[in-house]
C-alpha atoms as a PDB file:
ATOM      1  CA  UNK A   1     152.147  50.307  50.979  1.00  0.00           C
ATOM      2  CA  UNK A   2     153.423  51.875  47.741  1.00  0.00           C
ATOM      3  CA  UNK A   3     154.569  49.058  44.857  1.00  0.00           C
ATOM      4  CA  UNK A   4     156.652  50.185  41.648  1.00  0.00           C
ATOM      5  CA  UNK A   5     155.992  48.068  38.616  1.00  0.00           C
ATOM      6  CA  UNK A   6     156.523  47.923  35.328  1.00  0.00           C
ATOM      7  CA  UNK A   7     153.269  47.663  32.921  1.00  0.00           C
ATOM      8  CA  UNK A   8     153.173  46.183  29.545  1.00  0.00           C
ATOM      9  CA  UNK A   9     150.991  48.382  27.177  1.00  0.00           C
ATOM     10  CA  UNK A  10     150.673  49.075  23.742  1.00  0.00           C
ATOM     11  CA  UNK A  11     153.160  51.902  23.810  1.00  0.00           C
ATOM     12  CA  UNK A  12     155.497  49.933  25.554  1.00  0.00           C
ATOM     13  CA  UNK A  13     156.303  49.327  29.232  1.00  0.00           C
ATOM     14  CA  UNK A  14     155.094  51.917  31.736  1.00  0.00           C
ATOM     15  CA  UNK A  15     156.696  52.848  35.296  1.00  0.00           C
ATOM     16  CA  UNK A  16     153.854  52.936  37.717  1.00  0.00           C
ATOM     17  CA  UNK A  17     154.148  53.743  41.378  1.00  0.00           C
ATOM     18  CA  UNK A  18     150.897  52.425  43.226  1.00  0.00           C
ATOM     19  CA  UNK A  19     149.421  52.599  46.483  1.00  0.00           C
ATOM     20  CA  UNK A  20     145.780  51.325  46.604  1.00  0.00           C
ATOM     21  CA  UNK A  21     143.052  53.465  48.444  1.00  0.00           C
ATOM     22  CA  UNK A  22     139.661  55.312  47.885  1.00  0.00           C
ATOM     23  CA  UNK A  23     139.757  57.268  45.702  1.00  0.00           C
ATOM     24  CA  UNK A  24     142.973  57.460  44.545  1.00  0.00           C
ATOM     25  CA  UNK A  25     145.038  60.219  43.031  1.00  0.00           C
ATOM     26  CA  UNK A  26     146.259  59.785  39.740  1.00  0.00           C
ATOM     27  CA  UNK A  27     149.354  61.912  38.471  1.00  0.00           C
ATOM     28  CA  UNK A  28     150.411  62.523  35.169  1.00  0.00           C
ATOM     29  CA  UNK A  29     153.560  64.664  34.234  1.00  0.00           C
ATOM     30  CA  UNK A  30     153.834  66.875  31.330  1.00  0.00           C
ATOM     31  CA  UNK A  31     156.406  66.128  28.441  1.00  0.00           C
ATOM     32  CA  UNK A  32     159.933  66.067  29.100  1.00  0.00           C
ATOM     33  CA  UNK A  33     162.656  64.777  31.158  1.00  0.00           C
ATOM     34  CA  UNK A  34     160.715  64.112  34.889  1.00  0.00           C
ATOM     35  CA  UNK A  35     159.397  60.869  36.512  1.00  0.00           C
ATOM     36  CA  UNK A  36     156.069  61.530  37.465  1.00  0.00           C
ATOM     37  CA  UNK A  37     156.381  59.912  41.222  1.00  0.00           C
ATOM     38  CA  UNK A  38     160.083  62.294  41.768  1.00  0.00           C
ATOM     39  CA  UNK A  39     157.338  65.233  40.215  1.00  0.00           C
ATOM     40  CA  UNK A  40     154.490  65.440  42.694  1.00  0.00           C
ATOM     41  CA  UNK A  41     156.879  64.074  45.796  1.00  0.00           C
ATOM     42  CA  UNK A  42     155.780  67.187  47.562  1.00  0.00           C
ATOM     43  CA  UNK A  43     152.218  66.428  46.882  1.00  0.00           C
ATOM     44  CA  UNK A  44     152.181  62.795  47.162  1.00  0.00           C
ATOM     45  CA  UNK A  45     154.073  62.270  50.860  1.00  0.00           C
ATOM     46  CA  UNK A  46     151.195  65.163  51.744  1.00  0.00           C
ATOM     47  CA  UNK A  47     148.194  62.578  51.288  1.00  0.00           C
ATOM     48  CA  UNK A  48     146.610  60.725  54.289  1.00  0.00           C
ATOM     49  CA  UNK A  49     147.338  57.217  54.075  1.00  0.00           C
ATOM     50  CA  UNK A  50     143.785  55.944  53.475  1.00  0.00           C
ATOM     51  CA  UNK A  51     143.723  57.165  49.507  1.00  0.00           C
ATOM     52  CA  UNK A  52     144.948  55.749  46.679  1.00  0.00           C
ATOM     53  CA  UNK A  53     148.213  56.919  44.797  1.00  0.00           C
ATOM     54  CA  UNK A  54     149.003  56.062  41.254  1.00  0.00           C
ATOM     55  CA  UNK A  55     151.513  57.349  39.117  1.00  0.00           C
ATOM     56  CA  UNK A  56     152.224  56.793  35.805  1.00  0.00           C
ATOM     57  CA  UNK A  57     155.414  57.703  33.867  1.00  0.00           C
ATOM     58  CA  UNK A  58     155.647  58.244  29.626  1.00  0.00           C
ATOM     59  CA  UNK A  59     157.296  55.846  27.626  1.00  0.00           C
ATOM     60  CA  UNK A  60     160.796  56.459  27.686  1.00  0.00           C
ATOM     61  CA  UNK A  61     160.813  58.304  30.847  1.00  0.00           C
ATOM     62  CA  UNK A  62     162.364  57.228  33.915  1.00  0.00           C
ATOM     63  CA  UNK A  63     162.203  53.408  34.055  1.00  0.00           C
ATOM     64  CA  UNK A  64     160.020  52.952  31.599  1.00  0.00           C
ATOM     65  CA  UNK A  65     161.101  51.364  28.125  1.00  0.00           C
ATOM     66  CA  UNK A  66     162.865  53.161  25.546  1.00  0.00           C
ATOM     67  CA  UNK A  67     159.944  52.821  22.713  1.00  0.00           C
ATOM     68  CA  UNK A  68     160.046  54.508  19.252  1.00  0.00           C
ATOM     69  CA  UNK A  69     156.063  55.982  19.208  1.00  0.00           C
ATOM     70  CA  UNK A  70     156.481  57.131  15.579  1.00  0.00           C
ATOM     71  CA  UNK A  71     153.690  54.839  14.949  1.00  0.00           C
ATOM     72  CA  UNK A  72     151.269  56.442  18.521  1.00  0.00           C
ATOM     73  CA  UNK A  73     148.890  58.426  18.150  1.00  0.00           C
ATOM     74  CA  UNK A  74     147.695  60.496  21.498  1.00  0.00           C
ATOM     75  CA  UNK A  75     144.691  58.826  21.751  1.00  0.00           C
ATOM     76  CA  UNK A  76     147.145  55.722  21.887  1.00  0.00           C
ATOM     77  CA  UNK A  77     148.992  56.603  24.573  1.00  0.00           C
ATOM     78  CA  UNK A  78     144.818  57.800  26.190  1.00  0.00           C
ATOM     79  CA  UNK A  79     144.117  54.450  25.690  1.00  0.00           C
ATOM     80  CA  UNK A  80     147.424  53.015  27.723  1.00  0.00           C
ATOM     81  CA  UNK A  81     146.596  55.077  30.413  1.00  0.00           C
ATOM     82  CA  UNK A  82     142.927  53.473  30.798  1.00  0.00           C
ATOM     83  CA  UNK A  83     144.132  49.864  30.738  1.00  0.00           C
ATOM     84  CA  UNK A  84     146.602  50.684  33.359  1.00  0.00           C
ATOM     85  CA  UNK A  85     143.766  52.513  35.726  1.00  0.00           C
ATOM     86  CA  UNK A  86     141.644  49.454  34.889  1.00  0.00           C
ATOM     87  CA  UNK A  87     144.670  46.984  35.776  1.00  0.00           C
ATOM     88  CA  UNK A  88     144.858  48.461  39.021  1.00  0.00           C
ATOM     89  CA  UNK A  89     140.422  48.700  39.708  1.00  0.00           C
ATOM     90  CA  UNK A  90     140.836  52.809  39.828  1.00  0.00           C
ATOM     91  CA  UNK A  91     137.065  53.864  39.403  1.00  0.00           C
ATOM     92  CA  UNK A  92     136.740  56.787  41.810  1.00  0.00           C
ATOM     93  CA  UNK A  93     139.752  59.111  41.058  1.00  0.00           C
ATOM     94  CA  UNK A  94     141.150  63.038  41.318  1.00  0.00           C
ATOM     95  CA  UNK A  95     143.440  63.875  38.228  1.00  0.00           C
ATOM     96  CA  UNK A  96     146.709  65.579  38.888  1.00  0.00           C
ATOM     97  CA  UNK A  97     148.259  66.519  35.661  1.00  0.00           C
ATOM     98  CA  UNK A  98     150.531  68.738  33.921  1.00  0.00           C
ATOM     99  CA  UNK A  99     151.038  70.167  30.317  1.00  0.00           C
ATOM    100  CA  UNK A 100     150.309  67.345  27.970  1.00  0.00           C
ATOM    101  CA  UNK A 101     149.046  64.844  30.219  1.00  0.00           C
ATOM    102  CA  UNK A 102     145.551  67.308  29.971  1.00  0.00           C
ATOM    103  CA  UNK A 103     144.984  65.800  26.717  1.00  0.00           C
ATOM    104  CA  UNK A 104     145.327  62.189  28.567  1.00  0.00           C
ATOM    105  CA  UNK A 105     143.222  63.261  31.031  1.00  0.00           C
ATOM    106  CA  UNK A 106     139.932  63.820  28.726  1.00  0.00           C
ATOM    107  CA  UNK A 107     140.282  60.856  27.589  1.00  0.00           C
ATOM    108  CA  UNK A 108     140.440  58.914  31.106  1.00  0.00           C
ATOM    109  CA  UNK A 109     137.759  60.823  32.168  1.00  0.00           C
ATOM    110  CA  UNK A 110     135.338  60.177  29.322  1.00  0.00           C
ATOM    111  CA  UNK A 111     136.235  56.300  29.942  1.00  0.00           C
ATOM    112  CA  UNK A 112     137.329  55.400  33.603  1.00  0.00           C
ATOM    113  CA  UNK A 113     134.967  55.249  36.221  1.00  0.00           C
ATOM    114  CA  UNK A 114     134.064  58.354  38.232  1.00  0.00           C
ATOM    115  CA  UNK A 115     136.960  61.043  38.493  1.00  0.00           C
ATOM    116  CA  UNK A 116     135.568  63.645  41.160  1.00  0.00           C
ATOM    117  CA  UNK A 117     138.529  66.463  40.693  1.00  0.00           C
ATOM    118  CA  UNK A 118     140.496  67.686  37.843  1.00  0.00           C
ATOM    119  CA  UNK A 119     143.537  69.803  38.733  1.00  0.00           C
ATOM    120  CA  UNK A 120     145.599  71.098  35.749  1.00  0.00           C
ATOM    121  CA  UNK A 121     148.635  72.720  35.854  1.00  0.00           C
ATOM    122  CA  UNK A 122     149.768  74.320  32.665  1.00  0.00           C
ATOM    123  CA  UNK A 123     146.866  71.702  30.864  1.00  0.00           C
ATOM    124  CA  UNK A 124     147.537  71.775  27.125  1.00  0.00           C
ATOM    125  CA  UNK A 125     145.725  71.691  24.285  1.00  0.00           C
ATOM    126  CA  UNK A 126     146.069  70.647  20.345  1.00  0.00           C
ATOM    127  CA  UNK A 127     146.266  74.347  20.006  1.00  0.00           C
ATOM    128  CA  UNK A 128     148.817  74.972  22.515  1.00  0.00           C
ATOM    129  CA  UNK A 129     150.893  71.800  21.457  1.00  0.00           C
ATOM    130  CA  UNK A 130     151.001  72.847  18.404  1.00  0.00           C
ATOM    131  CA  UNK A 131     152.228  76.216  18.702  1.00  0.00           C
ATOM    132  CA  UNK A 132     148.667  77.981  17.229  1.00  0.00           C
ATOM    133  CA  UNK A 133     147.828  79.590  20.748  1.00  0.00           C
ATOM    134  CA  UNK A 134     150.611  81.218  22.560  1.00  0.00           C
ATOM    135  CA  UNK A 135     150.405  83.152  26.164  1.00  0.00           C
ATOM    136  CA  UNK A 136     151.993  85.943  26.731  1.00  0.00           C
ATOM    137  CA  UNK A 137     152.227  85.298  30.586  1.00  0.00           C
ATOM    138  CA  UNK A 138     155.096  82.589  29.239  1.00  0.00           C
ATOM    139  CA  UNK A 139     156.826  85.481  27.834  1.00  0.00           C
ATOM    140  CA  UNK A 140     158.937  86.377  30.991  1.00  0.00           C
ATOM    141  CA  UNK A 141     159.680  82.284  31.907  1.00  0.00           C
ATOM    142  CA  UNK A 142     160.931  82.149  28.336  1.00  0.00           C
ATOM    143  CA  UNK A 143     162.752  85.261  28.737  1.00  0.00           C
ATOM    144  CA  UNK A 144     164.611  83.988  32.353  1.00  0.00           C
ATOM    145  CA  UNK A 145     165.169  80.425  30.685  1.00  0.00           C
ATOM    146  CA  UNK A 146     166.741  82.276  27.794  1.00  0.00           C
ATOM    147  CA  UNK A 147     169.319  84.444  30.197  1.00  0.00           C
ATOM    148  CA  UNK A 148     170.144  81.370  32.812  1.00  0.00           C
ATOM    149  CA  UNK A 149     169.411  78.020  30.685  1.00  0.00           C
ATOM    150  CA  UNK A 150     166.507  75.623  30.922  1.00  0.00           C
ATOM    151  CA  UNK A 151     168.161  73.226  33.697  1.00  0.00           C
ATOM    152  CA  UNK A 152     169.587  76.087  35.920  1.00  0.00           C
ATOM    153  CA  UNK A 153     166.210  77.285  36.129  1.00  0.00           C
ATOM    154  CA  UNK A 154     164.298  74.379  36.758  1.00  0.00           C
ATOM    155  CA  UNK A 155     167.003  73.128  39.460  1.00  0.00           C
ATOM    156  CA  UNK A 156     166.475  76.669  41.507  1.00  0.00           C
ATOM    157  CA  UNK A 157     162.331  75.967  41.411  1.00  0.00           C
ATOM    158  CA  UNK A 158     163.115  72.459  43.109  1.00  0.00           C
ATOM    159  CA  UNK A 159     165.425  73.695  45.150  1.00  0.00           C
ATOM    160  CA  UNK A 160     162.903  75.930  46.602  1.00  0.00           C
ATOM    161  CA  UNK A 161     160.028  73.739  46.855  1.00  0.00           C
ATOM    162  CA  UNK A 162     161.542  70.156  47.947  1.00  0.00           C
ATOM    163  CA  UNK A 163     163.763  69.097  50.859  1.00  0.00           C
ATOM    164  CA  UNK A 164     167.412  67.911  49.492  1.00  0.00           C
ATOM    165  CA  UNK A 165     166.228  64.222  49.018  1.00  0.00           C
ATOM    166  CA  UNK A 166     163.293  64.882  46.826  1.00  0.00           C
ATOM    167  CA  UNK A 167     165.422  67.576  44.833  1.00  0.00           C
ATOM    168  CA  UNK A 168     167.996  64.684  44.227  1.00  0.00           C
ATOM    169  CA  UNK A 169     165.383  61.864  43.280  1.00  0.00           C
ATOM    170  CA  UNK A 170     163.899  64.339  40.827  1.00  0.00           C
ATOM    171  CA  UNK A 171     167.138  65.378  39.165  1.00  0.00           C
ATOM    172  CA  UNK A 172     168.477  61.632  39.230  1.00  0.00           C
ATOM    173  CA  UNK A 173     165.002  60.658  36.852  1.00  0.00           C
ATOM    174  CA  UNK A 174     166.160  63.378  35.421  1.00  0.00           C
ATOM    175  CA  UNK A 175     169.606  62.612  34.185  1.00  0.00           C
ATOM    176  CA  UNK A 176     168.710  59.103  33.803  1.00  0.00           C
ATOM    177  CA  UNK A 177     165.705  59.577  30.930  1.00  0.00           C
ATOM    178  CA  UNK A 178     168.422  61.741  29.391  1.00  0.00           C
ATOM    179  CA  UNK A 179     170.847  59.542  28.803  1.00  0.00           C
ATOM    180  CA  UNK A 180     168.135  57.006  27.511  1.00  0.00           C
ATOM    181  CA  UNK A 181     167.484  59.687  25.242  1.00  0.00           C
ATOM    182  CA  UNK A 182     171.085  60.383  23.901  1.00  0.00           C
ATOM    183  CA  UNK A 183     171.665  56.852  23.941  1.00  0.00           C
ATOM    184  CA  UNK A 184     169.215  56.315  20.886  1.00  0.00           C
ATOM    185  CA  UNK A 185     171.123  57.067  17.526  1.00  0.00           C
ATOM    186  CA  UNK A 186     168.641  56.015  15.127  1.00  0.00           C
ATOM    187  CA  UNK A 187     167.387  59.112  13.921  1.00  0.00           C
ATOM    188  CA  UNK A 188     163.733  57.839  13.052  1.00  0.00           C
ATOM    189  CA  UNK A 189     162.993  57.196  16.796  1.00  0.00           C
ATOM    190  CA  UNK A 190     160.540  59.149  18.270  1.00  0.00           C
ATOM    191  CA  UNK A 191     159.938  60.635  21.689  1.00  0.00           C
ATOM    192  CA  UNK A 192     156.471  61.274  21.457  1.00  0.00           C
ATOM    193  CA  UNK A 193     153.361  60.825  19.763  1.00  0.00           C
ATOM    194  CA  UNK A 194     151.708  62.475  17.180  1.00  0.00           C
ATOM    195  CA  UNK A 195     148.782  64.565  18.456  1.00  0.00           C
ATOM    196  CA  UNK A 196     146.569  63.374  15.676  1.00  0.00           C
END
């Protein structure tokens, strides 16, 4: 049975969506917009019952709390991420993560238990993050996003690959972290932390 909750961590309060199992699979979005558990919907309603689900969404993302993390580092947010996978007694694990969240993932996997898979999609580095390594096979998805707009394009890709209820979850995270974001006028907040 799957549970939502609401973690207390350093970086502030964390959407999780759990189902316990062995092992379990533990997704982590890239930055932006997306709850993680709208995200992998196509993957996650795929598993067998028997393993382990846990999700965990970025600080203001989805329902989790709106929390400046000027002062995160991270290896901050690394850290988070442990205490919630200890919170919930994950020690045999596959990563699922995107962009960013391949940064979180060394760190899990240097501290948590045994993680028996890593799949990456799009995993980032400091390099990448900060814009010293760029690939050229993102030239023509920067190119279409340039012609039709960064929403239009996402919204055909889910489209494509979820059924109309998933597609709709998704977009509703969507629209909701956004207007958490333009909500925040004081111009010191920040999104994200720094990858120091």
């Amino acid at each position: 049975m799957f549970k939502n909750a609401l973690i207390q961590t350093k970086i502030g309060q964390l959407s999780t969506f759990h189902r316990s199992g062995n092992p379990t699979f533990v997704f982590l979005s890239g930055i932006g917009n997306f709850p993680t558990k709208e995200n992998f919907a196509t993957v996650i309603e795929k598993l067998p019952a028997q393993v382990g689900v846990l999700t965990i969404d970025f600080p203001n993302v989805g329902d989790s709390s709106l929390t400046n993390q000027a002062e995160y580092t991270l290896d901050e947010w690394g850290q988070a991420f442990v205490s919630i996978l200890e919170l919930y007694k994950v020690t045999d694990y596959i990563l699922i993560v995107h962009n960013i969240s391949g940064l979180l993932a060394l760190e899990l996997i240097q501290t948590v238990g045994n993680c028996h898979g890593f799949i990456g999609i799009e995993p980032s580095t400091r390099a990448i993050m900060s814009e010293q390594i760029h690939y050229p096979e993102f030239t023509k998805v920067e190119e279409m996003i340039s012609t039709v707009g960064f929403e239009t394009y996402l919204q055909a890709i889910s489209k494509r690959g979820m059924n109309k209820a998933q597609h709709q979850a998704l977009w509703d995270g969507f629209y909701q972290s956004v207007a958490k974001w333009e909500a925040v006028s004081d111009e010191a907040f920040v999104f994200y932390p720094t990858l120091e």
